[in-house]
Protein backbone atom coordinates (compact mmCIF):
# COMPACT_ATOMS: atom_id res chain seq x y z
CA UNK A 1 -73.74 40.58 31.34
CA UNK A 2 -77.24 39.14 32.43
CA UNK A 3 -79.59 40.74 35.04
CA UNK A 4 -78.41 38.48 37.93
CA UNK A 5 -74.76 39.31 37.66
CA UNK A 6 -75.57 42.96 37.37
CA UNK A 7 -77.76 42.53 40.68
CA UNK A 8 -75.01 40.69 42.47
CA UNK A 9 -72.53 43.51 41.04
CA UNK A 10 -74.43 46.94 42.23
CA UNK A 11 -75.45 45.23 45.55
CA UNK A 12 -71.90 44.81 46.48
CA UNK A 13 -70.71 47.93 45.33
CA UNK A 14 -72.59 49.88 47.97
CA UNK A 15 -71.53 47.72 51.34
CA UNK A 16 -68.12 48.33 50.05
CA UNK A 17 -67.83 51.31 49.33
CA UNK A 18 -69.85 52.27 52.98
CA UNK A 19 -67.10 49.73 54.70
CA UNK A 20 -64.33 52.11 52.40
CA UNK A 21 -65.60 55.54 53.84
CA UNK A 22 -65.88 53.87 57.38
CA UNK A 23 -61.95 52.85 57.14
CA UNK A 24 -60.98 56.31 56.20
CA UNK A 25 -63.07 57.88 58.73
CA UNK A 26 -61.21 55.80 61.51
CA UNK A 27 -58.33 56.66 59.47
CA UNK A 28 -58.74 60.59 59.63
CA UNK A 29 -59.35 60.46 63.51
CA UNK A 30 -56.45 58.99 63.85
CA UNK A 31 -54.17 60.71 62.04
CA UNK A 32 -55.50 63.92 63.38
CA UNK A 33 -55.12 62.72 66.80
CA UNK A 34 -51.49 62.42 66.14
CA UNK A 35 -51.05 65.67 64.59
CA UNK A 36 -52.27 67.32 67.98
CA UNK A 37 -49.56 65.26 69.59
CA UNK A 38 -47.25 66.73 67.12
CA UNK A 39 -48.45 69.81 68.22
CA UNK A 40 -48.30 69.19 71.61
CA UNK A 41 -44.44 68.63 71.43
CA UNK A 42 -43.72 71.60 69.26
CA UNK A 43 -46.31 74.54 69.49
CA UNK A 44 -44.47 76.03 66.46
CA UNK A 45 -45.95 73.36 64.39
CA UNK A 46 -49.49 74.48 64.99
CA UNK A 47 -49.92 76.26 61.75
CA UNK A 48 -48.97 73.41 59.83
CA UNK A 49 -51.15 71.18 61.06
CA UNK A 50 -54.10 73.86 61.39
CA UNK A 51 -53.67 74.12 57.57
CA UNK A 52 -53.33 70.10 57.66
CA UNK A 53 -56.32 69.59 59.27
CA UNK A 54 -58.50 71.99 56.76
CA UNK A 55 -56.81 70.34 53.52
CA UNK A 56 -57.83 66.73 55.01
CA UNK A 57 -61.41 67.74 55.68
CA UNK A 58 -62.26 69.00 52.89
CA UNK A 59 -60.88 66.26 50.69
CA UNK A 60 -62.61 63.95 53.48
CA UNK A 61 -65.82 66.24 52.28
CA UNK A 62 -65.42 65.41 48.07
CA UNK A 63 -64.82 61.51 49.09
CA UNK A 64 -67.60 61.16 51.23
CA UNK A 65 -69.77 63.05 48.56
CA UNK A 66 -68.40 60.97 45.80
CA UNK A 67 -68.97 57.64 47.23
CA UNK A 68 -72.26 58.93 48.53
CA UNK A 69 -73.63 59.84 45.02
CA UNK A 70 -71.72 56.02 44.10
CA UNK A 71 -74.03 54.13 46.69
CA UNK A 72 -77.65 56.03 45.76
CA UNK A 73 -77.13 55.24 42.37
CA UNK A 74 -76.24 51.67 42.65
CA UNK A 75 -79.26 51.22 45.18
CA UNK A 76 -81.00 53.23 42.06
CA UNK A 77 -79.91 50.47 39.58
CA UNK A 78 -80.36 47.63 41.94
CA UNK A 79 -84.34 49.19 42.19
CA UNK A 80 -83.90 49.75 38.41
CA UNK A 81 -83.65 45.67 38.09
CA UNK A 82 -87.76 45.11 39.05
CA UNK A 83 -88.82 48.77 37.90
CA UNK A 84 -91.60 48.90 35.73
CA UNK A 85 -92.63 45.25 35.19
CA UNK A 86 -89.67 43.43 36.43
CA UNK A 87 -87.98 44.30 32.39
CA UNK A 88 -84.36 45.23 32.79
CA UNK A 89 -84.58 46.90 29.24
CA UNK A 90 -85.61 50.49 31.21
CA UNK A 91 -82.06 50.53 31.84
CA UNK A 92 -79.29 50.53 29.00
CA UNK A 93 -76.24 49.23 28.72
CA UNK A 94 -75.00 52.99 29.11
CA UNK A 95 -76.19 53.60 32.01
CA UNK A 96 -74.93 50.67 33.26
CA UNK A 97 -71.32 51.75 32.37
CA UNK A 98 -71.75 55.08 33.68
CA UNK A 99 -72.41 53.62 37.35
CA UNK A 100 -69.87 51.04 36.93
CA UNK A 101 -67.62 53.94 36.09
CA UNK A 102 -68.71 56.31 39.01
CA UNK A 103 -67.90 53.42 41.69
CA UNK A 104 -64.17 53.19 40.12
CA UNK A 105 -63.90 56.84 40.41
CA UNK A 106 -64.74 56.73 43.85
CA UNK A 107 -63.04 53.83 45.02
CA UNK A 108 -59.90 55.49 42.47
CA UNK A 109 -60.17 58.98 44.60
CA UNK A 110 -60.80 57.68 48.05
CA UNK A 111 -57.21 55.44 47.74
CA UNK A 112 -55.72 58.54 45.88
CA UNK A 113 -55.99 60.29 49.21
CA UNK A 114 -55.12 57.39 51.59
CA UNK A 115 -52.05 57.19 49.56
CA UNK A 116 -51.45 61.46 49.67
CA UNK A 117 -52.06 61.69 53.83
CA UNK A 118 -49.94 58.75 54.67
CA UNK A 119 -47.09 60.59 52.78
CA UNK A 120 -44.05 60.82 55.04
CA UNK A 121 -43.53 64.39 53.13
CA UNK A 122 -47.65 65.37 53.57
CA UNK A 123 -46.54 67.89 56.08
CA UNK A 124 -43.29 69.48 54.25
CA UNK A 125 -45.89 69.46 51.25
CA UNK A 126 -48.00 71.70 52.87
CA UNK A 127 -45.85 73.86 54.80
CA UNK A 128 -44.53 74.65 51.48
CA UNK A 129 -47.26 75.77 50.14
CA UNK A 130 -47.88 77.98 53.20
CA UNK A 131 -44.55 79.79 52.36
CA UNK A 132 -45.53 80.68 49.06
CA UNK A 133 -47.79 83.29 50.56
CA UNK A 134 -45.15 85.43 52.02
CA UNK A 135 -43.24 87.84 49.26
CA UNK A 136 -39.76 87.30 49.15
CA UNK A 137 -38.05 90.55 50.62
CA UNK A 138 -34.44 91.76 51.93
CA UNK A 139 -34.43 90.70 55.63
CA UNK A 140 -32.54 87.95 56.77
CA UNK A 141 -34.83 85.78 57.87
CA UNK A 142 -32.81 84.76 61.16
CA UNK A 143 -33.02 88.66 61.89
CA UNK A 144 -36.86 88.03 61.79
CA UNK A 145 -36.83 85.29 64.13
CA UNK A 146 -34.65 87.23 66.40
CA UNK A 147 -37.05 89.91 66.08
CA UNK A 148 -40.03 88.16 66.67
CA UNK A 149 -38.26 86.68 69.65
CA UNK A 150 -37.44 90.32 71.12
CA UNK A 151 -41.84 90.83 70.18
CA UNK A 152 -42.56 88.25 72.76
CA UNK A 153 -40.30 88.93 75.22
CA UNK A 154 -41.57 92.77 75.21
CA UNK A 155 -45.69 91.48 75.42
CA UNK A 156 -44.34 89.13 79.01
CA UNK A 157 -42.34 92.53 79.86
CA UNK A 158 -45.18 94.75 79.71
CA UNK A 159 -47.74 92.79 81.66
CA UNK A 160 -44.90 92.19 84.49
CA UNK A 161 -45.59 88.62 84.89
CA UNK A 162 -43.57 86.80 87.59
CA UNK A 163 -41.57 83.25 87.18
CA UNK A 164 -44.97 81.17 87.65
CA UNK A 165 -46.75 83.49 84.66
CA UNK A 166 -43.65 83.70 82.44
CA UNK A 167 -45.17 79.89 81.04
CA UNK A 168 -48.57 81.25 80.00
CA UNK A 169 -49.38 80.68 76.03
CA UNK A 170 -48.43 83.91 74.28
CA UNK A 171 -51.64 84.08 73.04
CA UNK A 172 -52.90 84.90 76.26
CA UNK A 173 -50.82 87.72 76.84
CA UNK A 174 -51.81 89.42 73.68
CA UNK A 175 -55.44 88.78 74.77
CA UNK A 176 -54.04 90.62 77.98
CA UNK A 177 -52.56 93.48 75.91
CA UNK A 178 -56.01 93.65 73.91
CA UNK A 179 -57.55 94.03 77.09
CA UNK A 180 -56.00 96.64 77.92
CA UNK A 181 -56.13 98.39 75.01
CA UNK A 182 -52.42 98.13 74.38
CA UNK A 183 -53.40 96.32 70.89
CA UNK A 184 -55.51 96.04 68.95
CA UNK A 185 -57.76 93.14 67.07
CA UNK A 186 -56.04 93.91 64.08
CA UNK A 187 -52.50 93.97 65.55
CA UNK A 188 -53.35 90.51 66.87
CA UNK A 189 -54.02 89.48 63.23
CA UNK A 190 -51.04 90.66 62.06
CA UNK A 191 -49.31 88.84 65.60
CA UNK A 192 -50.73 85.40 64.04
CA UNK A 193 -49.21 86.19 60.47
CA UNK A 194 -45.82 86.60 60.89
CA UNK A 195 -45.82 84.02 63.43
CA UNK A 196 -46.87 81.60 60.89
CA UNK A 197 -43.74 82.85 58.72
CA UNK A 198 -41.40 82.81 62.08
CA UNK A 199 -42.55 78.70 62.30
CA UNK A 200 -41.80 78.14 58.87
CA UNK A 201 -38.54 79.55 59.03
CA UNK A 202 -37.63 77.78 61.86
CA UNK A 203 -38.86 74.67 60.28
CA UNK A 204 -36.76 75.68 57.54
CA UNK A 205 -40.36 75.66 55.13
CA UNK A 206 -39.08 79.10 54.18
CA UNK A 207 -35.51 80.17 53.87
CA UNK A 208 -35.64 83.15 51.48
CA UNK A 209 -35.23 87.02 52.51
CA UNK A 210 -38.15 88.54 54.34
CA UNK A 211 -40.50 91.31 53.29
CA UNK A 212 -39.07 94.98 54.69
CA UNK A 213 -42.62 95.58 55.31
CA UNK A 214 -43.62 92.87 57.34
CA UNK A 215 -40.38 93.39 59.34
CA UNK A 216 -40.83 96.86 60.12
CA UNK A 217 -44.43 95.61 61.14
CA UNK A 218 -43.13 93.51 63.90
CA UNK A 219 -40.78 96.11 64.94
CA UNK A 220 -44.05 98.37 64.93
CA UNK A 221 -45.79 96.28 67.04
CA UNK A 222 -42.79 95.83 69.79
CA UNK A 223 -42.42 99.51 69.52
CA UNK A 224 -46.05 99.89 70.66
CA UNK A 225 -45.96 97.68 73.42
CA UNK A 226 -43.12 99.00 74.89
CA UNK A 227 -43.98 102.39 75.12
């Protein structure tokens, strides 16, 4: 391959693999902006897509990297083409098929996740993996739900909040209860937890027994509000 074709080849590489990044920008935003709609129809699907959004950022992260790296070092063997006195021979032929070989990589990668986001099962993939994080334990897991359900109903209870306030985000009543000192920061932490595992049950992400422990840790923390 002579010096021209090269030239041609590296100074195309770059504008399209820029245009590439620029498509899966537009791409992300977009897709993101209909997993908050998701969310905005079914609050119990905000963990998901919480854990959604943090996967697809930081693969966005390695592509833009990758094809980053890709572009400076074509632009470095473009240069490379008049370096020195205009003699191509300061670069070798195995340098030349390590670039070539980085642009595939990238332009490999970048589809590999177009392909992975656009997934109809993307979601169920990672609400999966979400579950795994719970032990598997001897509650029913419908008792949970039921449980957690009785949790909420006792945090709206104990701040007395009339027909208008019985809509407000649960999170704010805990931020209530914190407030006054009815829980704690830590409870709150524990609040989030097992509401992740309530969604995925109802989601049916998880459908094995729950934990004893983290049962009796939601009847804990109903026990303390009440009272």
């Amino acid at each position: 391959m002579d010096k021209t074709t090269l030239y041609w080849l590296f100074s195309t590489a770059p504008q399209a693999l820029a245009a590439l990044i620029g498509i899966i920008f537009t791409g992300l935003f977009f897709i993101s902006g209909n997993i908050d709609n998701r969310v905005r129809e079914d609050p119990t699907l905000s963990e998901i897509a919480e854990a959604a959004k943090v996967i697809m950022h930081r693969n966005m992260k390695v592509i833009a990297v990758l094809n980053i790296i890709a572009i400076i070092f074509d632009l470095m063997l473009i240069a490379g083409t008049n370096c020195l006195m205009g003699e191509w021979s300061c670069w070798s032929d195995t340098f030349v098929c390590a670039f070539a070989v980085l642009n595939l990589s990238a332009i490999i990668v970048t589809f590999y996740y177009v392909f992975d986001i656009v997934n109809p099962k993307y979601f169920d993939r990672i609400a999966n993996n979400l579950s795994k994080a719970y032990q598997q334990g001897t509650v029913d897991p419908y008792e949970f739900v039921r449980n957690f359900s009785e949790l909420e109903k006792a945090a709206r209870d104990r701040m007395q909040l009339n027909k208008a306030e019985r809509f407000i985000p649960i999170h704010e009543v805990l931020n209530m209860l914190v407030a006054d000192r009815i829980l704690s920061k830590d409870d709150i932490s524990n609040f989030y937890y097992m509401r992740k595992l309530r969604n995925l049950i109802l989601h049916e992400h998880y459908n094995q027994q729950v934990s004893k422990e983290l049962n009796d840790e939601l009847l804990r923390l109903t026990a303390k509000i009440t009272n």
